[in-house]
N, C-alpha and C. Protein backbone atom coordinates (compact mmCIF):
# COMPACT_ATOMS: atom_id res chain seq x y z
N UNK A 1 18.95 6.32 -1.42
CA UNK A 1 18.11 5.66 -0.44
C UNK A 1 17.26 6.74 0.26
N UNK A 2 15.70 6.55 0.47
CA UNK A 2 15.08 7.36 0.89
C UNK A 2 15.34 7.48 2.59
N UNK A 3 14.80 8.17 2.77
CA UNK A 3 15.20 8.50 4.38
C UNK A 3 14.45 7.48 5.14
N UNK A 4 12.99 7.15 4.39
CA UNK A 4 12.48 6.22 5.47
C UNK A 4 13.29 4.78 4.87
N UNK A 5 13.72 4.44 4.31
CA UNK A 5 14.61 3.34 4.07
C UNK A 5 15.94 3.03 5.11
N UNK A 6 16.41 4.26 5.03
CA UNK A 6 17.48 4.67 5.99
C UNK A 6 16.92 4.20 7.79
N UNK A 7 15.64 4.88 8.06
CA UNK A 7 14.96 4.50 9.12
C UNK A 7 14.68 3.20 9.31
N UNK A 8 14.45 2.80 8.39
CA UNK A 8 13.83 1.12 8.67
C UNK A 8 14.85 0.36 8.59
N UNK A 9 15.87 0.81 8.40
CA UNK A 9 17.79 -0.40 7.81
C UNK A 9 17.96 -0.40 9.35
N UNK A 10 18.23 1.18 10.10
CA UNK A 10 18.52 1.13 11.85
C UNK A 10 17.32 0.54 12.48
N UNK A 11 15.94 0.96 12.48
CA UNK A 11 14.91 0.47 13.14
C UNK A 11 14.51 -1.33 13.00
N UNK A 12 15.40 -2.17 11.79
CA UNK A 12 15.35 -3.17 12.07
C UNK A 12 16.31 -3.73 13.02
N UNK A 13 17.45 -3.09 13.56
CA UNK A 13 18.08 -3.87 14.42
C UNK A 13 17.22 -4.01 15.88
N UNK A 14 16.52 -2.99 15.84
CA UNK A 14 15.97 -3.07 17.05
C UNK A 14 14.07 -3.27 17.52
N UNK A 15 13.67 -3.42 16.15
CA UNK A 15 12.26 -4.11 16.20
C UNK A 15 11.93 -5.09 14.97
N UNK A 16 11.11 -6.13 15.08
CA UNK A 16 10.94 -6.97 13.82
C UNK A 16 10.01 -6.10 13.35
N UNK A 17 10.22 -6.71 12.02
CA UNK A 17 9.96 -5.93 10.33
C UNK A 17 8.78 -5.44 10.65
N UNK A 18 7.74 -6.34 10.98
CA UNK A 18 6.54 -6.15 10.68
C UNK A 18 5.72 -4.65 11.97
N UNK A 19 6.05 -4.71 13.09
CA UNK A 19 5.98 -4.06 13.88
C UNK A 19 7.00 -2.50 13.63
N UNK A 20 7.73 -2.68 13.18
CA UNK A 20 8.49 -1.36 12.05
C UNK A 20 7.76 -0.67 11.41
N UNK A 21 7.17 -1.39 10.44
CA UNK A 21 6.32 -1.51 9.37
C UNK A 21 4.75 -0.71 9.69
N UNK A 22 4.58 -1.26 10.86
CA UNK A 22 3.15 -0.75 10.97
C UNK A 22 3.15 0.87 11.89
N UNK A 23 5.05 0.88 13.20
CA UNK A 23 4.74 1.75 13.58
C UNK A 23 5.02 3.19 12.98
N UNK A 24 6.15 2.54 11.62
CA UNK A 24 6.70 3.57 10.79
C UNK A 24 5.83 4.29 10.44
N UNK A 25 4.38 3.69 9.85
CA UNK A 25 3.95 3.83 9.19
C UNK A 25 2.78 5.21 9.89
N UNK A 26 2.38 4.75 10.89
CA UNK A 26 1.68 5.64 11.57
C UNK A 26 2.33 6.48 12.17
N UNK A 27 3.49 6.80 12.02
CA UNK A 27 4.50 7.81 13.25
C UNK A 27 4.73 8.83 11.87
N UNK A 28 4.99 8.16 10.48
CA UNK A 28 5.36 8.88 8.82
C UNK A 28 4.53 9.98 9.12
N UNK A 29 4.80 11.63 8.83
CA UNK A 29 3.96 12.65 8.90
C UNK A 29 3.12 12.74 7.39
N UNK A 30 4.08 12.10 6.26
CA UNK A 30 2.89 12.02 5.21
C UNK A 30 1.94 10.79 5.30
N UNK A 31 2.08 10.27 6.12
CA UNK A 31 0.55 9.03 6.50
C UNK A 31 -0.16 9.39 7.78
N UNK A 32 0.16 10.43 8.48
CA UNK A 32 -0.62 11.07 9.25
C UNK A 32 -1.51 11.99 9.19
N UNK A 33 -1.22 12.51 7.62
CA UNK A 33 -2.44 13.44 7.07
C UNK A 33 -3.38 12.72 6.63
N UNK A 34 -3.52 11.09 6.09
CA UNK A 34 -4.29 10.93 5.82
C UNK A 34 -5.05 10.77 6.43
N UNK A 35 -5.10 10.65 8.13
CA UNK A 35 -5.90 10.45 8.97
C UNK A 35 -6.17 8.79 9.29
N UNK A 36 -5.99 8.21 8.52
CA UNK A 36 -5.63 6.77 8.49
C UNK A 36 -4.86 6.34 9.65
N UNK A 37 -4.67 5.01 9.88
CA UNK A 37 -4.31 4.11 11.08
C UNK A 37 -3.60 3.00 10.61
N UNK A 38 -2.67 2.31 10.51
CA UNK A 38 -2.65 0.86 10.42
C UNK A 38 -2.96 0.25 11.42
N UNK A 39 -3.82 -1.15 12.06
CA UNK A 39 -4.05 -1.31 12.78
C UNK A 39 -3.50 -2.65 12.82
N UNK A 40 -3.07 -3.34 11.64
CA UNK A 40 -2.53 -5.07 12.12
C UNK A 40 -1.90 -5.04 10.75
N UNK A 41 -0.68 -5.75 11.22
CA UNK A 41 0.62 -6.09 9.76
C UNK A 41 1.18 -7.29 10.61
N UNK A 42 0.91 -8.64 9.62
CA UNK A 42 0.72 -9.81 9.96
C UNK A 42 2.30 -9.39 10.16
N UNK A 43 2.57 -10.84 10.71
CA UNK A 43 4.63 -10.80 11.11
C UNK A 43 4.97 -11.30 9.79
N UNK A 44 4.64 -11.97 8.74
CA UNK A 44 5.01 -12.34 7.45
C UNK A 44 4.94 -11.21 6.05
N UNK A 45 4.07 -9.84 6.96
CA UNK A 45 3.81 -8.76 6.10
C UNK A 45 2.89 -9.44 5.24
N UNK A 46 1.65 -10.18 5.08
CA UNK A 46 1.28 -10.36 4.04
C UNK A 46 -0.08 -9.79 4.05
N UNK A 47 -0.59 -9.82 5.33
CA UNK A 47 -1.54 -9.13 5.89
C UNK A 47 -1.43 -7.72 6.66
N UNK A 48 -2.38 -6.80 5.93
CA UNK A 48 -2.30 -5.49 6.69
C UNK A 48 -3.50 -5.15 6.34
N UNK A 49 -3.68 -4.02 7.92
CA UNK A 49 -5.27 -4.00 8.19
C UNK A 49 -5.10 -2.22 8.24
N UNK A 50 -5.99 -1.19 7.66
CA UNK A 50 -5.87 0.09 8.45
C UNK A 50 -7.57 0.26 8.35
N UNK A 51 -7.30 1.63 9.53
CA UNK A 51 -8.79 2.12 9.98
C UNK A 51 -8.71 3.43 9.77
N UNK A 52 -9.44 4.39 8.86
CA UNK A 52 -9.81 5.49 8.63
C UNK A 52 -11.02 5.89 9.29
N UNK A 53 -10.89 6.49 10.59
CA UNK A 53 -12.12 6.97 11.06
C UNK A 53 -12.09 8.03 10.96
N UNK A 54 -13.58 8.58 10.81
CA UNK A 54 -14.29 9.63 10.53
C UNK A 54 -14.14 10.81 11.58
N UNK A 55 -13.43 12.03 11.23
CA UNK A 55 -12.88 12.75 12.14
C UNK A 55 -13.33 14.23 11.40
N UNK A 56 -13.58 15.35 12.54
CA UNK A 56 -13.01 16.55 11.93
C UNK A 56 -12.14 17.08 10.41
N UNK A 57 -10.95 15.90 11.06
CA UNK A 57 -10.15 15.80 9.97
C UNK A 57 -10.37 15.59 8.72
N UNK A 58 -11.18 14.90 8.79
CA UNK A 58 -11.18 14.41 7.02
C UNK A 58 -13.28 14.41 6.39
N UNK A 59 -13.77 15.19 7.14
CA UNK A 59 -14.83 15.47 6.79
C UNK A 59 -15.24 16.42 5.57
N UNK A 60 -15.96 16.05 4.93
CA UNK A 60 -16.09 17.55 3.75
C UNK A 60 -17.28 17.74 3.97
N UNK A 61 -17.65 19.16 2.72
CA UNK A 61 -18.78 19.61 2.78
C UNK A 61 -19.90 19.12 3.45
N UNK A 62 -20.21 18.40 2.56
CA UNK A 62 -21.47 17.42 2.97
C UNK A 62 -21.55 16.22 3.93
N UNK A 63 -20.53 16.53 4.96
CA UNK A 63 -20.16 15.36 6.81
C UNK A 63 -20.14 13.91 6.33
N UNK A 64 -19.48 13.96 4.98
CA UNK A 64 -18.79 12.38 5.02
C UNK A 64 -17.18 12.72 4.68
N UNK A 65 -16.57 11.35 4.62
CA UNK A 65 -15.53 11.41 4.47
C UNK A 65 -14.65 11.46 3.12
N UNK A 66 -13.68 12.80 3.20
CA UNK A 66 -12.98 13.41 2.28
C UNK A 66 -12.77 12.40 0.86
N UNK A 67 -13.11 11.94 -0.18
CA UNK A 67 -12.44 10.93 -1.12
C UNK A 67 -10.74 11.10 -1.23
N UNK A 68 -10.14 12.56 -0.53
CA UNK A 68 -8.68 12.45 -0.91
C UNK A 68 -8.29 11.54 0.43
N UNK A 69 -8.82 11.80 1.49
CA UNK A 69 -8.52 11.32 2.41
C UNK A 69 -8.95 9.51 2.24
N UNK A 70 -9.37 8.74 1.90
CA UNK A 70 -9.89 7.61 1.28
C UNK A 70 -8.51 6.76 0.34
N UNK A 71 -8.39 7.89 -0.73
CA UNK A 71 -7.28 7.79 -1.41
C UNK A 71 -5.93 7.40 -0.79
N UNK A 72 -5.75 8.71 -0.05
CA UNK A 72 -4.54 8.96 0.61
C UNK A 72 -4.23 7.61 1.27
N UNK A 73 -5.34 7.29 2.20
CA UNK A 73 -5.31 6.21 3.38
C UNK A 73 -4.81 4.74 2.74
N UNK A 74 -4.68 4.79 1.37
CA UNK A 74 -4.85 3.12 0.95
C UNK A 74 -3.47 2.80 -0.17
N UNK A 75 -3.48 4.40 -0.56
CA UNK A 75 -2.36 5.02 -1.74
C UNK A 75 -1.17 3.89 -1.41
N UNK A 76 -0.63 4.19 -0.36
CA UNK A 76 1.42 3.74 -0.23
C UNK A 76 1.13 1.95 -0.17
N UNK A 77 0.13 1.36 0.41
CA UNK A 77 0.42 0.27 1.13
C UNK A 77 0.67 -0.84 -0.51
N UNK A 78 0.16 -1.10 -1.48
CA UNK A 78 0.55 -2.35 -2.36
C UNK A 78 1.65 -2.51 -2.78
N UNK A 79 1.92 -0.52 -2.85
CA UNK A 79 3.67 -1.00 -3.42
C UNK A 79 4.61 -1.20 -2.60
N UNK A 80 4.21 -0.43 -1.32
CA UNK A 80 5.61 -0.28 -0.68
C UNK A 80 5.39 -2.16 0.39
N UNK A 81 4.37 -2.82 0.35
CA UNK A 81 4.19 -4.24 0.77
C UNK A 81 4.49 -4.70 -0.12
N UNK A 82 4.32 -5.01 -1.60
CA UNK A 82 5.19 -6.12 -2.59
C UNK A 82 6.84 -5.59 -2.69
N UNK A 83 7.32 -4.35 -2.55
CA UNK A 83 8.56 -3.76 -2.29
C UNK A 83 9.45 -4.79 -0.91
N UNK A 84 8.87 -4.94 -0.01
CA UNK A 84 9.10 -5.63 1.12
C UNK A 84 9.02 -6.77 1.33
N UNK A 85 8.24 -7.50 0.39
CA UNK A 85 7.72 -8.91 0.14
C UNK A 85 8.55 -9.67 -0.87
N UNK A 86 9.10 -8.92 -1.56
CA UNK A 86 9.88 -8.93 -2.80
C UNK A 86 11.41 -8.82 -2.73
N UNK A 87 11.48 -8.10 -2.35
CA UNK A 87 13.28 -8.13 -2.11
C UNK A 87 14.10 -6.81 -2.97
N UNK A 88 15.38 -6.81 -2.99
CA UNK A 88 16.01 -5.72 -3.52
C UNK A 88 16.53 -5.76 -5.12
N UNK A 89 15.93 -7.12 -5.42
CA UNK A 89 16.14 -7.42 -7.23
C UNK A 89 15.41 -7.07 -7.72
N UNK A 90 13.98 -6.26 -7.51
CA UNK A 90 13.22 -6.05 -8.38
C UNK A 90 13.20 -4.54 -7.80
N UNK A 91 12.48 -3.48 -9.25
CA UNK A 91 12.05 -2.36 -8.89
C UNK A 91 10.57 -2.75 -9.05
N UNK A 92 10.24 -1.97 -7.94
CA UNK A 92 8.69 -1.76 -8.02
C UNK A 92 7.78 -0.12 -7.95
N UNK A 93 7.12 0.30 -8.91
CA UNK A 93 6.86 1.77 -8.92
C UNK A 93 5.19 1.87 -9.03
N UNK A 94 4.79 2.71 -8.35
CA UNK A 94 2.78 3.12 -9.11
C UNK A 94 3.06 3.40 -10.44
N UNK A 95 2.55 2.82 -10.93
CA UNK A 95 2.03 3.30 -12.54
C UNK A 95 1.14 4.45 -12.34
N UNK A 96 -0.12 3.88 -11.70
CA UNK A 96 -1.62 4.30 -12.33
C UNK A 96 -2.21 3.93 -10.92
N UNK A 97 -3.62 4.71 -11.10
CA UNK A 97 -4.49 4.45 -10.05
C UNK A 97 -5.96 5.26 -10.54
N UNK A 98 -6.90 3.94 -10.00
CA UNK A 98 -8.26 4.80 -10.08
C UNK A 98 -8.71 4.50 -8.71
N UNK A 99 -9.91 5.25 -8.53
CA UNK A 99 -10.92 5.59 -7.33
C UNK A 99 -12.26 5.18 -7.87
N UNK A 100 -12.86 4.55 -7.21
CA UNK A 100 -14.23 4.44 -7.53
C UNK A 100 -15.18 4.65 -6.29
N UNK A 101 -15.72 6.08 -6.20
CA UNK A 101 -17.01 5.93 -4.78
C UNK A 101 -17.89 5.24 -5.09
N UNK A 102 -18.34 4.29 -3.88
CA UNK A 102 -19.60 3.61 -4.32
C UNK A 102 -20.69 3.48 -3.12
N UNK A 103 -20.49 4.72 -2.14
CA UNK A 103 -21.48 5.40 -1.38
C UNK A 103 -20.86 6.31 -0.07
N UNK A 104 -21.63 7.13 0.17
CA UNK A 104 -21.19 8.29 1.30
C UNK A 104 -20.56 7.66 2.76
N UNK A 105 -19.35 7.79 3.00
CA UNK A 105 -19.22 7.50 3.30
C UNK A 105 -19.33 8.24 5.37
N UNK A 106 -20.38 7.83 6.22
CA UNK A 106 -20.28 8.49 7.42
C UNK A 106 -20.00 7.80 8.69
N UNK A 107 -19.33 6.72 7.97
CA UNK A 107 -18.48 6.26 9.56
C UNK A 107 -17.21 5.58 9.14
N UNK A 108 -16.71 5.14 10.00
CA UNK A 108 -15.22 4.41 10.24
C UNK A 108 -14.79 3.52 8.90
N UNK A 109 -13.91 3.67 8.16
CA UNK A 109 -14.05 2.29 7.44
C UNK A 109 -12.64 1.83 7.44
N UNK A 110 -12.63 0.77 6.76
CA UNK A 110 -11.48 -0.03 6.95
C UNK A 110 -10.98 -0.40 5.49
N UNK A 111 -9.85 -1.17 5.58
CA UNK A 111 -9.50 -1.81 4.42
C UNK A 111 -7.70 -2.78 4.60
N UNK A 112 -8.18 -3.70 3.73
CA UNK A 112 -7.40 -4.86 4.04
C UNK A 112 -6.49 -5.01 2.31
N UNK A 113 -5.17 -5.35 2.56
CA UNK A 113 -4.20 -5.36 2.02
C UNK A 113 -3.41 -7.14 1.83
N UNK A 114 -3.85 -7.29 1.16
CA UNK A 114 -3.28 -8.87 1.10
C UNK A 114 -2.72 -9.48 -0.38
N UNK A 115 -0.90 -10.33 0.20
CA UNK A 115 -0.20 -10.79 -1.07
C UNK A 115 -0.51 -12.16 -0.35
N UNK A 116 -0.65 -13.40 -1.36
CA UNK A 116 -0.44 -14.60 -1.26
C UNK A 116 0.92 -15.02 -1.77
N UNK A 117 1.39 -15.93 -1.04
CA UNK A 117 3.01 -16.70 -1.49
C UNK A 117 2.75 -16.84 -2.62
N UNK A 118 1.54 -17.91 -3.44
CA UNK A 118 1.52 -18.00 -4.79
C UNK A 118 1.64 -16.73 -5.63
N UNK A 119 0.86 -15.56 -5.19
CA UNK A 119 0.94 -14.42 -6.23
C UNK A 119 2.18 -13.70 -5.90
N UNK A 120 3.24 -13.88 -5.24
CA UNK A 120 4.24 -13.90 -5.25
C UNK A 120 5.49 -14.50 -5.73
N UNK A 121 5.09 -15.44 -6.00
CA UNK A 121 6.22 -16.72 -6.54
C UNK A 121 5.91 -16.33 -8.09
N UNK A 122 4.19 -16.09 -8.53
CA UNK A 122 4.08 -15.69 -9.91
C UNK A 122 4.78 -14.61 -10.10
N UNK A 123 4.98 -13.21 -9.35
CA UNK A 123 5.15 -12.35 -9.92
C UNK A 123 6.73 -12.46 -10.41
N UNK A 124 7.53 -12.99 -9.93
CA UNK A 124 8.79 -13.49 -9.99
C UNK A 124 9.00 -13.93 -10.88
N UNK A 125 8.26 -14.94 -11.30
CA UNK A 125 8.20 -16.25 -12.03
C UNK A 125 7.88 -15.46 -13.48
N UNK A 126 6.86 -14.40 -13.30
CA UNK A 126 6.77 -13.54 -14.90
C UNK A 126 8.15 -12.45 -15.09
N UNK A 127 8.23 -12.12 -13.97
CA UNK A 127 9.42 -10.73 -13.99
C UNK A 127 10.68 -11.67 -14.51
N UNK A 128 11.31 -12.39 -14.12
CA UNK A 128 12.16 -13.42 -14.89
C UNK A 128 12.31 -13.96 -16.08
N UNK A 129 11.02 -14.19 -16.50
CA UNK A 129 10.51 -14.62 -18.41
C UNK A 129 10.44 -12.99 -19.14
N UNK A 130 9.61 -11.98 -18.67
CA UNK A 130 9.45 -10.84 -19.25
C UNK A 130 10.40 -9.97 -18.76
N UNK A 131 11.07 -9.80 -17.58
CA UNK A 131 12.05 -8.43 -17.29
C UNK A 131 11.18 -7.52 -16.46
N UNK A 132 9.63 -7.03 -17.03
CA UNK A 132 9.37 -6.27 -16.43
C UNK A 132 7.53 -6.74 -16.70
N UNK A 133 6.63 -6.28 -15.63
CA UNK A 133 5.37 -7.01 -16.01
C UNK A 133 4.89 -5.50 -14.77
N UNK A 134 3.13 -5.40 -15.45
CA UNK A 134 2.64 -4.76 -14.72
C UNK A 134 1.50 -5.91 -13.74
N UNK A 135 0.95 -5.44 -12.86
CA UNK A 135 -0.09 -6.02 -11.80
C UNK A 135 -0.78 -4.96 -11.53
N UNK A 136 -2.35 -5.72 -11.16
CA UNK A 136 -3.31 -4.82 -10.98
C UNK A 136 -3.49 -5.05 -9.79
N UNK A 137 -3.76 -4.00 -8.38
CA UNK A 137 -4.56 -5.06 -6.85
C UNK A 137 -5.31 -3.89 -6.53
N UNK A 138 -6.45 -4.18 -6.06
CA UNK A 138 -7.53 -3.56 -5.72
C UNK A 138 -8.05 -3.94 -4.56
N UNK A 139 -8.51 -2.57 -3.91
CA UNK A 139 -8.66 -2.41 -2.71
C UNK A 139 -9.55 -2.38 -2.29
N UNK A 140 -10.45 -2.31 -1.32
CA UNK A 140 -11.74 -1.94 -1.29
C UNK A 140 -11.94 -1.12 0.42
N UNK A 141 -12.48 0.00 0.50
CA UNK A 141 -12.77 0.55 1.74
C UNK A 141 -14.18 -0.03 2.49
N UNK A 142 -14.08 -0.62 3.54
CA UNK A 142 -15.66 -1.04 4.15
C UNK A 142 -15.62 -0.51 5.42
N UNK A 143 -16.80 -1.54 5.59
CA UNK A 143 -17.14 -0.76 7.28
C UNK A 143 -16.52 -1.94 7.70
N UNK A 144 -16.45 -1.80 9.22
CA UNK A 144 -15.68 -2.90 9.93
C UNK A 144 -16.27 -4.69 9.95
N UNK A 145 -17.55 -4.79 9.48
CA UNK A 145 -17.96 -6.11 9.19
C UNK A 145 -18.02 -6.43 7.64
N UNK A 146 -16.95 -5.80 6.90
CA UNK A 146 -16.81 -5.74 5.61
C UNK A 146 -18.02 -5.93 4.51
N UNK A 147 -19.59 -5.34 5.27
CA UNK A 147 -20.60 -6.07 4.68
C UNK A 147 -21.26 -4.64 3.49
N UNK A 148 -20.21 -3.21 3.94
CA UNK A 148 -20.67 -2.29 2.63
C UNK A 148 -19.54 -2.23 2.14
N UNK A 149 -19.51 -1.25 1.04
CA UNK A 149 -18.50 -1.40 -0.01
C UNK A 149 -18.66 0.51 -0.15
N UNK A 150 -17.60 1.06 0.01
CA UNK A 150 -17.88 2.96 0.20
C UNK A 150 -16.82 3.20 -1.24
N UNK A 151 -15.77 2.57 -1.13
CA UNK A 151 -14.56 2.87 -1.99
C UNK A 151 -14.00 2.02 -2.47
N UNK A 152 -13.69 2.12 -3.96
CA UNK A 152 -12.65 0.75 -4.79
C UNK A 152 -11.75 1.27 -5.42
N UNK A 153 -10.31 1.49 -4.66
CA UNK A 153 -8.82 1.90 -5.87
C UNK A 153 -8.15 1.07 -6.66
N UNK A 154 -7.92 0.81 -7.57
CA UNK A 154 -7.21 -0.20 -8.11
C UNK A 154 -6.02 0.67 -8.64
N UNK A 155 -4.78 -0.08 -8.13
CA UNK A 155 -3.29 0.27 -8.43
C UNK A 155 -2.87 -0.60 -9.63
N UNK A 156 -2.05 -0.46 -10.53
CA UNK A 156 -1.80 -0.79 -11.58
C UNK A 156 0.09 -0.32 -10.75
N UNK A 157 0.89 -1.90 -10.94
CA UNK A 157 1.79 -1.93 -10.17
C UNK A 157 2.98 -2.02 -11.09
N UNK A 158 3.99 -1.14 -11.39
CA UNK A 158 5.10 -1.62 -12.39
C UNK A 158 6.56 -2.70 -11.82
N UNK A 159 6.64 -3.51 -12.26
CA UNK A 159 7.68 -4.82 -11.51
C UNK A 159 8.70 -5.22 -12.17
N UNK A 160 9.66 -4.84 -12.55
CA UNK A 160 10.48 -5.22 -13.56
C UNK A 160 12.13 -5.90 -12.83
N UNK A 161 13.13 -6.57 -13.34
CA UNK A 161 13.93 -6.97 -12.79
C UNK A 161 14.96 -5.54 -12.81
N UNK A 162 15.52 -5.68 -11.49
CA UNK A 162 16.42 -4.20 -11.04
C UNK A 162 17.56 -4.04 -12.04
N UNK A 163 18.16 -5.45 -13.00
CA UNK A 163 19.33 -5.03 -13.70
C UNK A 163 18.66 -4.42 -15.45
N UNK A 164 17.90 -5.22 -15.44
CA UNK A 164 17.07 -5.30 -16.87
C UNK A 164 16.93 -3.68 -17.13
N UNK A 165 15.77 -3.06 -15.45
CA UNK A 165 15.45 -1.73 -15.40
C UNK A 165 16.79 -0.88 -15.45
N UNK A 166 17.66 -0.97 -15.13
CA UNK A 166 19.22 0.11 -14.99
C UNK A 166 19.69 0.09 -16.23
N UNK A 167 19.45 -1.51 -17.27
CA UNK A 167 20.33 -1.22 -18.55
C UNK A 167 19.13 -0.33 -19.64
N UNK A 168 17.90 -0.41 -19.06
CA UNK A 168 16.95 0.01 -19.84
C UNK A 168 17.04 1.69 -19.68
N UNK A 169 17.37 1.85 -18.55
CA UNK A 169 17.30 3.82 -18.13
C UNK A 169 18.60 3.88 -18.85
N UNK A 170 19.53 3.39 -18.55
CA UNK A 170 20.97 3.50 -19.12
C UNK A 170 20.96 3.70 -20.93
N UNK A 171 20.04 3.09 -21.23
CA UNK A 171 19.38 3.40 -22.84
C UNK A 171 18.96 4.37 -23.80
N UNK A 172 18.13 4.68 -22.61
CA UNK A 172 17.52 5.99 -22.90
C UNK A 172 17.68 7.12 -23.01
């Protein structure tokens, strides 16, 4: 069990999930480099909001904002939210990930994180027939009236059932 697992098993007796979730997340010293924020994690976890503003911190050469820092900011949240959304029968791991810039970025941007019950009930509903299934969710970085588009990561998500995965390592 990872340590922040360990943190969040005690920190749920004494705050709900979702407020855990968001302050863990910003208090974590590896989500504090990214310069990133969470700023809203619905109480159902299905919704989560963060804000990467444009700082010292994460400026490069040319006074926009870092693409690792972009990366960084958006990296943990699909898995470790379907991890939480999901329960302790399934493993869930990053496969894969791309980045796509799709303009300079010189102010604040944001980005939004969202599972629906249905794409939840599916993912179940395949991990049960197949054992193990990948998912794609993609992200997108904007400005705060979501009306530009600066950054697109798409995670490629591995989901397999937790006994299926143990007899499968056990195999190998």
């Amino acid at each position: 069990m990872s340590i922040y697992k360990k943190i969040a098993k005690i920190g749920s007796k004494l705050f709900s999930e979702h407020k855990l979730f968001k302050h863990g997340f910003n208090l974590s010293p590896m989500y504090k480099r990214s310069t990133a924020k969470v700023i809203k994690v619905s109480s159902d976890l299905l919704h989560i909001r963060i804000k990467l503003p444009i700082s010292y911190k994460n400026r490069n050469y040319v006074n926009t904002i870092f693409g690792g820092s972009m990366f960084s900011a958006v990296d943990p949240f699909p898995m470790v939210q379907l991890m939480n959304l999901i329960g302790d029968d399934y493993v869930v791991w990053d496969k894969s990930a791309q980045i796509f810039f799709k303009r300079p970025a010189k102010e604040n941007l944001y980005a939004d994180f969202d599972y629906s019950e249905k794409e939840l009930e599916d993912i179940k509903k395949q991990v049960s027939e197949k054992k193990e299934i990948e998912i794609i969710k993609t992200t997108q970085l904007t400005n705060k009236e979501k009306s530009k588009v600066f950054c697109e990561v798409r995670k490629t998500i591995y989901v397999a059932d937790k006994e299926f995965y143990k007899q499968k390592r056990k195999n190998k």
